[in-house]
Protein backbone atom coordinates (compact mmCIF):
# COMPACT_ATOMS: atom_id res chain seq x y z
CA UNK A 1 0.00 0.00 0.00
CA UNK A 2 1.38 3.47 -0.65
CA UNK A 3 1.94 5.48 1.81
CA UNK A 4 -0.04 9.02 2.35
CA UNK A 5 2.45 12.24 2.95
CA UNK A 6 1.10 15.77 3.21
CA UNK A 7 3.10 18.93 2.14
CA UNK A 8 1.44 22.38 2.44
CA UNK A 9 3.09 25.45 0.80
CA UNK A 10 2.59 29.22 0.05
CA UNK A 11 2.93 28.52 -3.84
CA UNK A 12 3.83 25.46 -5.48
CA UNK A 13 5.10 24.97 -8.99
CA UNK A 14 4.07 21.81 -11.11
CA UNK A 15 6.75 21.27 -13.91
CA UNK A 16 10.63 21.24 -13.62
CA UNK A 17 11.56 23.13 -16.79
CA UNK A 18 12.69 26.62 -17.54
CA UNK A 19 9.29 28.23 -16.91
CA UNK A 20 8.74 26.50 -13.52
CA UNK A 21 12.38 26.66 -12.71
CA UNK A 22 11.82 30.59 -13.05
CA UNK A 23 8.65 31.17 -11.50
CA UNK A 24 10.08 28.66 -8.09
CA UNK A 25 13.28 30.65 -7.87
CA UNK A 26 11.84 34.55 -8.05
CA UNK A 27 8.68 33.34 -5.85
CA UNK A 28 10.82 31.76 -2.84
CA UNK A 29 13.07 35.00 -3.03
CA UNK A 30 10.11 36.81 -1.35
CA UNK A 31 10.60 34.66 1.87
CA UNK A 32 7.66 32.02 1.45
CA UNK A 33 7.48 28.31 0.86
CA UNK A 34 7.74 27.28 -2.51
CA UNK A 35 7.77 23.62 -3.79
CA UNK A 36 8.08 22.54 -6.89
CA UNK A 37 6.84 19.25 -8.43
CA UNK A 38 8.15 17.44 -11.45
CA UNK A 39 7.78 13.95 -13.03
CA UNK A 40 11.32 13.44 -13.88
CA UNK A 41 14.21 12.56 -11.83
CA UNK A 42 15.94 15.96 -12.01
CA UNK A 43 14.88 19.81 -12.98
CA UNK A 44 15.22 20.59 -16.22
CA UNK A 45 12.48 19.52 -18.67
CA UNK A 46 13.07 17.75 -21.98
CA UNK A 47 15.01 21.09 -23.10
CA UNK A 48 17.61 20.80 -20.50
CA UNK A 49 17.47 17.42 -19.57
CA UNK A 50 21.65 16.37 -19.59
CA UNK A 51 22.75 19.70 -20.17
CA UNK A 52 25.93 20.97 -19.24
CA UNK A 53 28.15 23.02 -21.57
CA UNK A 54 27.33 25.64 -24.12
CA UNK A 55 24.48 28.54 -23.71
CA UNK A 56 21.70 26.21 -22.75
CA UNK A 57 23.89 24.35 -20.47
CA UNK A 58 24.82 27.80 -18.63
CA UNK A 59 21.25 28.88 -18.35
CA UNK A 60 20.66 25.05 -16.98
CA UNK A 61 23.04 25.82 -14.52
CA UNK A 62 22.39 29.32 -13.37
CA UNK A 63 18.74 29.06 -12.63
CA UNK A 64 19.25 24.65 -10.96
CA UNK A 65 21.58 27.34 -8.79
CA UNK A 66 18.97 29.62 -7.90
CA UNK A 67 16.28 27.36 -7.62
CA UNK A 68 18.85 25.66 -4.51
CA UNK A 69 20.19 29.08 -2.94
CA UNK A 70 16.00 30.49 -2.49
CA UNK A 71 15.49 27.07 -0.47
CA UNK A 72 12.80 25.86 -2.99
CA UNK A 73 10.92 22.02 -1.89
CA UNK A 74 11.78 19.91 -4.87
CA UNK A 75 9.92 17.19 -5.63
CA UNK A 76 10.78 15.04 -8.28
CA UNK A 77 9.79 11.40 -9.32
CA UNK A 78 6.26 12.86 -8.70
CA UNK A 79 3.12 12.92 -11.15
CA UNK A 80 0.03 15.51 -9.92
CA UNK A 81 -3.07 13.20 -11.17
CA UNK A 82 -6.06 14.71 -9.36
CA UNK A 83 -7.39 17.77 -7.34
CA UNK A 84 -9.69 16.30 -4.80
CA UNK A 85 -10.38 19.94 -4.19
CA UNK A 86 -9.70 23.56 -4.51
CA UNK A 87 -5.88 24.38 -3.04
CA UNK A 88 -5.16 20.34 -3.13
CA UNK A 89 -3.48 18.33 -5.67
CA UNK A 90 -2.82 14.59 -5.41
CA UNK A 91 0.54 13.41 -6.68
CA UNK A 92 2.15 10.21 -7.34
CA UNK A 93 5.26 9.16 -6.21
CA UNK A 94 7.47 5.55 -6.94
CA UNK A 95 5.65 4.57 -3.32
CA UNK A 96 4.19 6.77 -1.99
CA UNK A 97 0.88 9.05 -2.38
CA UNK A 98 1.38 13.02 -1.56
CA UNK A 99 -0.99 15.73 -0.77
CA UNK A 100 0.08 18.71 -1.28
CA UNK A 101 -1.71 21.66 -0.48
CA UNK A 102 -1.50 25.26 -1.71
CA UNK A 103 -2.10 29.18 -1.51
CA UNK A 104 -0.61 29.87 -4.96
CA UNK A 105 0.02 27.65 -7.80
CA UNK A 106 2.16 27.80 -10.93
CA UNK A 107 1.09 25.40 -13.69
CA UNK A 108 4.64 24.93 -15.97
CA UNK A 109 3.19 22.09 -17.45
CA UNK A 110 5.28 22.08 -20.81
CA UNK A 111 4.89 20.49 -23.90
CA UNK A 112 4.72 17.72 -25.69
CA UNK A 113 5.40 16.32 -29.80
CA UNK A 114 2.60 16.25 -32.03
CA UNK A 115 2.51 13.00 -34.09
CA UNK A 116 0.35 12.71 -37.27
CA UNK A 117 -0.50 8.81 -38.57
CA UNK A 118 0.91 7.81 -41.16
CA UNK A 119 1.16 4.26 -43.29
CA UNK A 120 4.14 2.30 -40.74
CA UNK A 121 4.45 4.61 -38.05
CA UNK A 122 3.78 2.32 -35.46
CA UNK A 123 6.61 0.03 -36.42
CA UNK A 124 9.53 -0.32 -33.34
CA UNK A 125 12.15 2.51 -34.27
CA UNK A 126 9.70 5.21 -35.63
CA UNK A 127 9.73 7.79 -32.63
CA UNK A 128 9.28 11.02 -31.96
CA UNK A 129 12.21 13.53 -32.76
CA UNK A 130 12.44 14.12 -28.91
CA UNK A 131 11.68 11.29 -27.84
CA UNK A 132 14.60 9.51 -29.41
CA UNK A 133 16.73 12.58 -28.45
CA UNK A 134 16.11 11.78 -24.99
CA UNK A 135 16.57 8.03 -24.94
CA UNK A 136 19.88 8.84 -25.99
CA UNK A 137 20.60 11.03 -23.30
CA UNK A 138 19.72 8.60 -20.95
CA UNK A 139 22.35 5.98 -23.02
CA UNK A 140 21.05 4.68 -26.11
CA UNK A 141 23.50 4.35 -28.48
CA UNK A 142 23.27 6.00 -31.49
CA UNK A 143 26.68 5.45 -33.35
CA UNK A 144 26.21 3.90 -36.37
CA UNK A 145 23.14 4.27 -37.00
CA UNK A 146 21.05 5.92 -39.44
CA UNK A 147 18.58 8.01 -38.19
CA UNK A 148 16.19 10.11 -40.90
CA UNK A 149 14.74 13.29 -38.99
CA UNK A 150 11.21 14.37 -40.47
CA UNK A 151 8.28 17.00 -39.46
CA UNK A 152 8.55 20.42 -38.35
CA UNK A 153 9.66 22.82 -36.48
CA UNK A 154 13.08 24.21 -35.17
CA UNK A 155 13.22 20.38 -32.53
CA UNK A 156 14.07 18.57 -36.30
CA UNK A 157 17.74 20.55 -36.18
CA UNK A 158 18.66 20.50 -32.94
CA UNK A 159 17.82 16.86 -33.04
CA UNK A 160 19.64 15.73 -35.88
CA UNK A 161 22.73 18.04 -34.41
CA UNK A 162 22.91 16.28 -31.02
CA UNK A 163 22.00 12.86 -32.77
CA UNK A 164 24.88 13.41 -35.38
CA UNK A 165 27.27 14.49 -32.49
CA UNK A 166 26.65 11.15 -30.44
CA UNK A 167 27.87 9.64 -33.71
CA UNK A 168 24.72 9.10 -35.77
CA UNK A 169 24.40 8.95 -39.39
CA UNK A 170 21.71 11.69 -40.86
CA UNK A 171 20.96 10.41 -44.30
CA UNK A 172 18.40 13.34 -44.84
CA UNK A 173 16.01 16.10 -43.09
CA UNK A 174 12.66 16.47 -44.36
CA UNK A 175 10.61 19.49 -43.19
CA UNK A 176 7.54 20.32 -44.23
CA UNK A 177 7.45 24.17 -44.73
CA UNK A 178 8.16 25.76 -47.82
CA UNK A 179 11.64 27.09 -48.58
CA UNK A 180 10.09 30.34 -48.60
CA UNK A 181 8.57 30.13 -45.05
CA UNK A 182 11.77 29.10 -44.33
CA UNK A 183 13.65 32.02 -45.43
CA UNK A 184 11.19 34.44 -44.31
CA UNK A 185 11.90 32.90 -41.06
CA UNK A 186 15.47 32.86 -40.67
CA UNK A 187 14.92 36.66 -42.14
CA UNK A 188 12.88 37.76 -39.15
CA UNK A 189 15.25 36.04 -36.77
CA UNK A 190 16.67 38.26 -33.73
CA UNK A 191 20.53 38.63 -34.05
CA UNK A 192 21.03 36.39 -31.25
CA UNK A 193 19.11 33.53 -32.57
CA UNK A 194 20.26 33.99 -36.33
CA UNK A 195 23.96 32.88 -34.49
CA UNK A 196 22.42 30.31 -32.70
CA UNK A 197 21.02 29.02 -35.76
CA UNK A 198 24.11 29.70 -38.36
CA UNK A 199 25.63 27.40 -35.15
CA UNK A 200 23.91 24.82 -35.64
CA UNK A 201 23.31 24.70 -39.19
CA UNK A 202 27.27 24.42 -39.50
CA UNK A 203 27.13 21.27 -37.35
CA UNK A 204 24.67 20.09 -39.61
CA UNK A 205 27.13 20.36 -42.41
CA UNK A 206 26.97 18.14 -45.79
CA UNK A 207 23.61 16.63 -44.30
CA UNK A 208 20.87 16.87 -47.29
CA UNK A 209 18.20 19.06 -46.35
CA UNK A 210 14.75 19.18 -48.09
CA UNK A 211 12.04 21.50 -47.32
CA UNK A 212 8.31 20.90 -48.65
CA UNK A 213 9.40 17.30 -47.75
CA UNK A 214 7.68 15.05 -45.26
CA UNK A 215 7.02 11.08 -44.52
CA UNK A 216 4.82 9.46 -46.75
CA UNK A 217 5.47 5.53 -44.98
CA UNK A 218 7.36 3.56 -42.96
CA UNK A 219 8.72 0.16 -43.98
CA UNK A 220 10.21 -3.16 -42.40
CA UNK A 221 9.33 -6.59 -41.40
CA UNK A 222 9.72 -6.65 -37.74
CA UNK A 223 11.08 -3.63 -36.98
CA UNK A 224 11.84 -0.52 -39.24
CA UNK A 225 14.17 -0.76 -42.50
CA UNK A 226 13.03 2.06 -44.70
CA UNK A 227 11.32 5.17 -45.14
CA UNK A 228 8.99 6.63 -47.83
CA UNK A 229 9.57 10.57 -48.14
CA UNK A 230 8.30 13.10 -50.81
CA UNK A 231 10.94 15.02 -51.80
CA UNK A 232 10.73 17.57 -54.83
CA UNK A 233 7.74 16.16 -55.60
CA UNK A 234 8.82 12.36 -55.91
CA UNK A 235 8.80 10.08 -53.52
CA UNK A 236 12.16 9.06 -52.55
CA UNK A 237 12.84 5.53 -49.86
CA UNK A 238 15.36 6.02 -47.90
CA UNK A 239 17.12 2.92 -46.08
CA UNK A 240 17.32 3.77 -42.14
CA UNK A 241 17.25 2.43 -38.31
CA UNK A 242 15.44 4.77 -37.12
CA UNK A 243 12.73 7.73 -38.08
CA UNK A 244 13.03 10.33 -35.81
CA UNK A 245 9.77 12.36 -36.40
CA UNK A 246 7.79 14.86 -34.92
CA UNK A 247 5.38 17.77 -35.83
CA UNK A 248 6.13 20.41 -33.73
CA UNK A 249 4.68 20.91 -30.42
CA UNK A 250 1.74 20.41 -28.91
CA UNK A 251 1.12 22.38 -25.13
CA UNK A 252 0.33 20.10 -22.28
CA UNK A 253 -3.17 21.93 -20.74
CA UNK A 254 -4.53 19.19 -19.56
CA UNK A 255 -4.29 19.31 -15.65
CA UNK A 256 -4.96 23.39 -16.70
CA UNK A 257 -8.54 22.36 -17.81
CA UNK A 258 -8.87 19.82 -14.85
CA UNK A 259 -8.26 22.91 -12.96
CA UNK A 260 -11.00 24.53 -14.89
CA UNK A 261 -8.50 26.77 -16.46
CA UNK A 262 -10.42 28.60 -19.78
CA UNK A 263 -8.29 27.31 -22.81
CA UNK A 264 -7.98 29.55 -26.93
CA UNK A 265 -7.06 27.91 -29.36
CA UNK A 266 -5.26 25.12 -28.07
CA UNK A 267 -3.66 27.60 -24.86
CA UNK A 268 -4.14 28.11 -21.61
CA UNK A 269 -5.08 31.94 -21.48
CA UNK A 270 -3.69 34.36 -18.93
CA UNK A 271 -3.58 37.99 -18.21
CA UNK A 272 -0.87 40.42 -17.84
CA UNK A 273 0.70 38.34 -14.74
CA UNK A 274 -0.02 35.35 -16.11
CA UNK A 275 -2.83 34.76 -13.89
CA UNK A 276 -5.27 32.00 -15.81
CA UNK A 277 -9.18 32.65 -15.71
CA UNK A 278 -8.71 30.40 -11.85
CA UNK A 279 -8.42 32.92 -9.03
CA UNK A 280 -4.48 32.56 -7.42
CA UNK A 281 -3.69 29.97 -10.05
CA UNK A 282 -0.82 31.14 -13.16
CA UNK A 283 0.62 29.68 -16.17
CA UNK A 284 3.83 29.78 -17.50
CA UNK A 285 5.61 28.06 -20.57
CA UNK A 286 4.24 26.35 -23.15
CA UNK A 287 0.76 25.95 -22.20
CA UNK A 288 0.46 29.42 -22.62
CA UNK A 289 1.55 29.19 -26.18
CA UNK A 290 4.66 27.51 -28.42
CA UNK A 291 7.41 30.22 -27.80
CA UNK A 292 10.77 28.36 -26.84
CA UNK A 293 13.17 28.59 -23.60
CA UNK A 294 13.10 32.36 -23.29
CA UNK A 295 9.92 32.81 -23.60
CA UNK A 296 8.95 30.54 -20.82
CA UNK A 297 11.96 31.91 -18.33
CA UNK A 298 10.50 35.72 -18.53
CA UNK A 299 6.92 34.21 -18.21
CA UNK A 300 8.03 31.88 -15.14
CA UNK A 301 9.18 34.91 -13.32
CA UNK A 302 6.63 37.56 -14.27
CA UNK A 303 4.25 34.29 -12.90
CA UNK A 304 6.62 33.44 -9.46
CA UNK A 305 6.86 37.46 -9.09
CA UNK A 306 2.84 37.91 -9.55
CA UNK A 307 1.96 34.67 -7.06
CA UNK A 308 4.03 36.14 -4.28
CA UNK A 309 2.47 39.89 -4.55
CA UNK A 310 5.69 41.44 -6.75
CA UNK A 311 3.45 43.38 -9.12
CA UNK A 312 5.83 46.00 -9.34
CA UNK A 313 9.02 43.78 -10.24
CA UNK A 314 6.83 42.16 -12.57
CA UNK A 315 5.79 45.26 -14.88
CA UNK A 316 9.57 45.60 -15.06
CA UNK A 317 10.11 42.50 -17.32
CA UNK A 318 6.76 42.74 -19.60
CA UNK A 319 8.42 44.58 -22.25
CA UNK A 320 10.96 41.95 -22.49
CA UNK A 321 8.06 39.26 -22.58
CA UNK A 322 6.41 41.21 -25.41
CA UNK A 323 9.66 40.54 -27.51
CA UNK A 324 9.83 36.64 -26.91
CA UNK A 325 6.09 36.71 -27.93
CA UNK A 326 7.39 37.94 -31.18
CA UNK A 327 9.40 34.80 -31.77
CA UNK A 328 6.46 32.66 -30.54
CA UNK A 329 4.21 34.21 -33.51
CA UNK A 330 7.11 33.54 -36.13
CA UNK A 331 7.04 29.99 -34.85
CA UNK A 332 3.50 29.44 -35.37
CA UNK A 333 3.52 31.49 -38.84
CA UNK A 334 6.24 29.60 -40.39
CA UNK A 335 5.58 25.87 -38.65
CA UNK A 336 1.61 26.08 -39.43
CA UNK A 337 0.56 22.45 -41.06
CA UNK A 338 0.21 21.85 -44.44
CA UNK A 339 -3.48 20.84 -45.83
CA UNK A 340 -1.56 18.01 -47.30
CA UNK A 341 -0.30 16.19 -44.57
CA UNK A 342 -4.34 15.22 -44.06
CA UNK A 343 -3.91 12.77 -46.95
CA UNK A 344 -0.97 11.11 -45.38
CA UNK A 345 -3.35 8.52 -43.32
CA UNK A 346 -4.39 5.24 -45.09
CA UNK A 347 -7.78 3.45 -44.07
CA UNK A 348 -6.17 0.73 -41.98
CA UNK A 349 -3.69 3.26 -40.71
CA UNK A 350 -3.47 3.24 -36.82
CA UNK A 351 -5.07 6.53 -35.50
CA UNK A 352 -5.11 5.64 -31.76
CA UNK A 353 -2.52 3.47 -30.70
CA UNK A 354 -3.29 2.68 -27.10
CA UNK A 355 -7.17 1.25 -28.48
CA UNK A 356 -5.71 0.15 -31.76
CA UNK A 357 -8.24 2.55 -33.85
CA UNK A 358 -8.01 2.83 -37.58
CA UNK A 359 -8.04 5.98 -39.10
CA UNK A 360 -11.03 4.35 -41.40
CA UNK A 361 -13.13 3.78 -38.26
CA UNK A 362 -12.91 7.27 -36.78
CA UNK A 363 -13.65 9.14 -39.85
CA UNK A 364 -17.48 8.56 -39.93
CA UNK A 365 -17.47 10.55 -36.39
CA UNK A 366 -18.17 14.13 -36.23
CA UNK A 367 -16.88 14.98 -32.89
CA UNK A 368 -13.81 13.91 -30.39
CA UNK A 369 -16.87 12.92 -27.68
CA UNK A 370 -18.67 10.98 -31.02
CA UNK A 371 -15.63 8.99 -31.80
CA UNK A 372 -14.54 8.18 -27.70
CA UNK A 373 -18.29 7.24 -27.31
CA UNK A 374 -18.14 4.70 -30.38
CA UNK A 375 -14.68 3.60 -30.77
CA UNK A 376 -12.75 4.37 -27.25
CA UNK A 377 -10.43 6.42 -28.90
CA UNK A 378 -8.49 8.61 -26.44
CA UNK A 379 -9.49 6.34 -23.11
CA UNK A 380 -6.45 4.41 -23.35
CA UNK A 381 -3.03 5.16 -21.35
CA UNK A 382 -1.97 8.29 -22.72
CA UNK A 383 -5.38 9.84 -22.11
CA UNK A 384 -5.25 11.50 -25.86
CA UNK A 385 -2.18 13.39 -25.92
CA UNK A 386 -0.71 11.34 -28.72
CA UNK A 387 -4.70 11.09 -30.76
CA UNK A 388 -6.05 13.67 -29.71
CA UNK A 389 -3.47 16.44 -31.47
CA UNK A 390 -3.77 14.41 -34.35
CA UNK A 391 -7.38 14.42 -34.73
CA UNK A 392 -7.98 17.48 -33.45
CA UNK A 393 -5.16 18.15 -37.24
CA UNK A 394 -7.01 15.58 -39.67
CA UNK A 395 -10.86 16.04 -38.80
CA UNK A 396 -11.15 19.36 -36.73
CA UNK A 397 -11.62 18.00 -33.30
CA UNK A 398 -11.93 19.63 -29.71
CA UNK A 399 -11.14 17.79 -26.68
CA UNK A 400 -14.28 18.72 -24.44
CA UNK A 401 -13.43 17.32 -20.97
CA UNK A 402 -10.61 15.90 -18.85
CA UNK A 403 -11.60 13.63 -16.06
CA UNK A 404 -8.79 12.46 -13.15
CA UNK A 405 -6.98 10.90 -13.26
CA UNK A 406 -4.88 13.17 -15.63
CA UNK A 407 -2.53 10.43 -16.18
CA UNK A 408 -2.55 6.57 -15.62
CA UNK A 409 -2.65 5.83 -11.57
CA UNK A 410 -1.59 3.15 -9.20
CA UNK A 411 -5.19 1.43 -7.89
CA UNK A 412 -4.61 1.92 -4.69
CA UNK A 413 -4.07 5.78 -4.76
CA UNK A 414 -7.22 5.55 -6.62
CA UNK A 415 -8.86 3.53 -4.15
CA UNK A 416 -7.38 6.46 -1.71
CA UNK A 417 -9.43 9.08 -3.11
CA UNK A 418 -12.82 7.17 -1.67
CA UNK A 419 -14.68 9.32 1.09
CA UNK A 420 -12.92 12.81 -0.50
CA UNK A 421 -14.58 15.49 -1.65
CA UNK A 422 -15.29 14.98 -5.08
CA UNK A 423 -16.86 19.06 -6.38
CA UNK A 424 -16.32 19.01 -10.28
CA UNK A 425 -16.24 15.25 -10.67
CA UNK A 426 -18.16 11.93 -10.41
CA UNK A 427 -15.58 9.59 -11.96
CA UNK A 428 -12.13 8.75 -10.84
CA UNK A 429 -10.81 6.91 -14.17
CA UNK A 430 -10.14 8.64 -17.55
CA UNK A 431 -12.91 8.53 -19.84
CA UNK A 432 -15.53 11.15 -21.53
């Protein structure tokens, strides 16, 4: 049986990453208890997860520094899955069950790759760009191996550069936007980031690069040996081990709407101090909106600032938000989908993977509730986040409720939540 612990703090921060990292540090600064919550074993997030030289690796450093010298509660190896009630969120340790009560609370929830189906792309060794980039980190080897990168989005090249340096072969990198999207883009750039990206475009060196290219199909027996890409207009197969592919990012907003958090457009919406539409309870990151590391650090403090009654020293740094908005709108401008990419599904093509759905058996339905009601599609492990960004892409979906637990539970922390309050919901397992 896990064992029940109860932690109670002034404002507590769930996710680990640059945006909760930010908004932990300049909130315990004022003198109150901060704690802040993350799933994996370290701070960090998937953006700084193993970093330790270069720029990223010094911002890594400077705020894990300041997060330790302001005293902050961290709590990692823990996954919030339920508010029982207002101020209290359940979370889910190796062992144990936590309670953890608050005044304030920081949601730095993150973000996570959108996948679109395709013929194949359930075959072992098709993963998402990120995803593979962080199995390596945590020891896969790479060397060797040939690794296409494919989708969108800035994630494709700093993939393929830190896949190439662990000693990967990159036979090609297909993106999807248009070569003039593309140089618009780097056009528009901020001096700063045009050197970041000259950077890493000269690691990337003598690795073909095709824009308006994307997968068409995976191939193998048992496990992947090829890939199908259109390239130039022809469809090109390219022998590989592994498809590292992804389609931008997708924010996380789910324990956001749990929290009853209004959502536009796919975001969590805030005002000025990135207070959400929840009395006491802020946003920060990418739930707020796509807009890359320093977006979310000036957001996570303007948020930490704001919970701990700072108004002042957070009108200091919206003027320097407003600019890493800027880059946030060029991402979404240059990055948007293609119409064609809607095609790219065949009708036996898995849709859902955790319920096995074909894309030929969702496409009667007219509504995310109309296909979960008739198919199951989204009440599997992952809740939707892999599905639901995809349908939401191919047939114009909306998600219209999120139930606890937000992700998959232990029974008997489930069985834990009998005799509690229970305001906003009747069910204690994912569903409609």
């Amino acid at each position: 049986m896990s064992r029940e612990s109860r932690e109670r703090f002034d404002v507590l921060v769930v996710g680990g990453g640059p945006a909760g990292m930010a908004a932990a540090a300049r909130a315990a600064e004022s003198a109150v208890r901060v704690g802040i919550v993350d799933d994996n074993a370290n701070l960090g997030g998937q953006i700084w997860r193993g970093e330790s030289r270069g720029h990223q690796g010094k911002d890594a450093a400077a705020w894990s520094e300041r997060v330790q010298a302001a005293r902050v509660t961290t709590l990692c190896g823990m996954r919030i899955f339920d508010q029982p009630e207002p101020g209290v969120l359940l979370a889910e340790g190796r062992k144990d069950l936590f309670e953890l009560s608050y005044k304030h609370l920081v949601l730095a929830t993150g973000a996570h790759e959108r996948f679109l189906p395709f013929p194949g792309w359930t075959l072992p060794n098709v993963m998402g760009a990120g995803g593979l980039q962080a199995m390596v980190k945590c020891g896969l080897p790479v060397r060797g191996k040939r690794v296409v990168v494919a989708g969108t989005g800035p994630l494709l090249l700093a993939v393929a550069a830190y896949l190439r340096k662990h000693g990967a072969e990159i036979p090609m990198i297909c993106e999807q936007a248009s070569w003039n999207s593309l140089a618009w883009f780097g056009a528009s750039l901020s001096a700063r980031k045009l050197m970041q990206a000259l950077q890493l475009r000269k690691q990337l060196s003598g690795i073909p690069f095709a824009a308006n290219s994307w997968p068409l199909a995976a191939h193998g027996r048992q496990t992947l040996e090829s890939v199908a890409v259109l390239r130039r207009g022809k469809t090109e197969t390219i022998p590989c081990d592994y498809l590292a592919c992804g389609f931008h990012l997708v924010p996380n907003i789910e324990l956001p709407l749990l929290l009853g958090c209004e959502v536009q457009s796919g975001s969590v919406r805030v005002d000025d101090f990135q207070e959400t539409t929840v009395s006491r309870v802020y946003c920060a990151g990418e739930p707020t909106g796509i807009g890359g590391v320093e977006l979310s650090i000036v957001e996570g403090q303007i948020a930490g600032l704001a919970a701990t009654g700072r108004t002042t020293e957070a009108k200091q740094l919206l003027s320097e938000r407003e600019k890493a908005r800027s880059f946030a709108h060029l991402l979404e401008r240059t990055f948007r989908l293609r119409g064609e990419l809607r095609s790219l599904p065949s009708s036996d093509t898995i849709a859902c993977r955790c319920e096995d759905i074909s894309y030929f058996r969702l496409r009667p339905h007219t509504s995310w509730r109309e296909a979960k009601l008739h198919t199951r599609c989204g009440m599997g492990p992952c809740q939707g986040r892999v599905c639901g960004p995809a349908t939401q892409f191919l047939f114009g979906w909306d998600p219209d409720s999120v139930r606890p637990p937000v992700f998959p539970a232990r029974v008997e922390n489930l069985a834990a939540l009998t005799g509690r309050a229970q305001p906003q919901h009747s069910e204690t397992t994912g569903g409609l």
